[in-house]
Protein backbone atom coordinates (compact mmCIF):
# COMPACT_ATOMS: atom_id res chain seq x y z
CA UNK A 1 9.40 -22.79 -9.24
CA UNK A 2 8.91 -22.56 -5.40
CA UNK A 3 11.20 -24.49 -2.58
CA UNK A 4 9.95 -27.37 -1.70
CA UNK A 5 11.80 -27.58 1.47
CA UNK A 6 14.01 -25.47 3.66
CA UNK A 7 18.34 -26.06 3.08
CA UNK A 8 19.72 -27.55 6.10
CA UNK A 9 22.84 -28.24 4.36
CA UNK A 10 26.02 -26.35 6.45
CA UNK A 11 28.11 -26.35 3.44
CA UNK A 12 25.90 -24.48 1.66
CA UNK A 13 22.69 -25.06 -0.75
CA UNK A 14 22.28 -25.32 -4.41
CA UNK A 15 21.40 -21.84 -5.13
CA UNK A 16 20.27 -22.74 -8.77
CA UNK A 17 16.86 -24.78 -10.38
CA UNK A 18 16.31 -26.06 -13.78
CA UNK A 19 12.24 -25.35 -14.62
CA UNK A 20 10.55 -26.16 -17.74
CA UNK A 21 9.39 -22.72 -19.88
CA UNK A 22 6.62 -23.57 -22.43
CA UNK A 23 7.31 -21.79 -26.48
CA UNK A 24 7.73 -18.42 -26.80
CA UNK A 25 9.71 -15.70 -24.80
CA UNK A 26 9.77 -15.83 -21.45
CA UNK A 27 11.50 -13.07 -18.86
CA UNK A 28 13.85 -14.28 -15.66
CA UNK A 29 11.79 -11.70 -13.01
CA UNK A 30 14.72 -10.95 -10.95
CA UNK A 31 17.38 -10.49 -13.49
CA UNK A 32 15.59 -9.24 -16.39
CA UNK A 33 17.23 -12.10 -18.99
CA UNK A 34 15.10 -13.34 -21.99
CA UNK A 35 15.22 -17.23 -22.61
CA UNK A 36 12.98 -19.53 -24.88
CA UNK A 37 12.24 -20.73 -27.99
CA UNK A 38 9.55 -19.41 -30.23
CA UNK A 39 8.77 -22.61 -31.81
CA UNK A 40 9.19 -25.18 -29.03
CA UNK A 41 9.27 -25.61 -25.10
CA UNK A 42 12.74 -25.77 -23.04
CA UNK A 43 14.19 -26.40 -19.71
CA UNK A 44 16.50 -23.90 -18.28
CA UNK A 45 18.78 -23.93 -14.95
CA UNK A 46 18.90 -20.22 -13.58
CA UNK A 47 19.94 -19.08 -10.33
CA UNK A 48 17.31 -18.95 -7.24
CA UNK A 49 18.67 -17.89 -4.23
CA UNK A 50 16.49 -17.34 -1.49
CA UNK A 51 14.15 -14.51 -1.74
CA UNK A 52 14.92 -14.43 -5.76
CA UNK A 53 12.61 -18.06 -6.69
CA UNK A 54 12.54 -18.95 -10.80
CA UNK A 55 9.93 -16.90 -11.76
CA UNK A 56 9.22 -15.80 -14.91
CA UNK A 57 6.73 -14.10 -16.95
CA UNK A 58 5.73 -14.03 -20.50
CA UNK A 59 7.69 -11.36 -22.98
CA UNK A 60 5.54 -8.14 -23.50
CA UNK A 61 2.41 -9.54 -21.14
CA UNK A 62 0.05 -7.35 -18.89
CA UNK A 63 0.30 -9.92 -16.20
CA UNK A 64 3.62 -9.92 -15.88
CA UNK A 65 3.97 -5.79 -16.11
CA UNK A 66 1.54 -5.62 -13.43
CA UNK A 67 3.77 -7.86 -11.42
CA UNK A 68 7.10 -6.01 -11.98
CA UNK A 69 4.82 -2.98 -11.09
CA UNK A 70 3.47 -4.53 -7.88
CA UNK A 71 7.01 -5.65 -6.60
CA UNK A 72 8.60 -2.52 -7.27
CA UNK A 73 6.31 -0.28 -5.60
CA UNK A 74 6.25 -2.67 -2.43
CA UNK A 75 10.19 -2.25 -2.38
CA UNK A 76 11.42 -5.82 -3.07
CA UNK A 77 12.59 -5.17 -6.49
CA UNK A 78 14.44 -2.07 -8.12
């Protein structure tokens, strides 16, 4: 769930987004949290501070290894 524009707020931003996740098990990138239903689609509000967007991948999917991998080994996730 990308920014759609840049905060120009000086009291600060609202560091959180709600996004809708399809059924199943889906995994917050940056914080490693499960969240979903098996049998039915959801919306969810997780932080997103920026440089940390909503992403999320599928539970136990190659994409989403491969993009852990790829983000780790270019240093901009532990």
């Amino acid at each position: 769930a990308p920014y759609l524009s840049k905060c120009s707020d000086p009291r600060g931003c609202d560091d959180e987004r709600e996004v809708y996740l399809p059924a199943g098990e889906w995994i917050h990138l940056w914080s490693g949290g499960a969240v979903g239903q098996r049998a039915r689609g959801m919306n969810v509000t997780v932080a997103a501070p920026p440089g940390e967007p909503a992403v999320f991948y599928r539970r136990n999917s190659a994409a989403g290894a491969a993009l852990v991998a790829e983000l780790r080994a270019a240093g901009v996730m532990q």
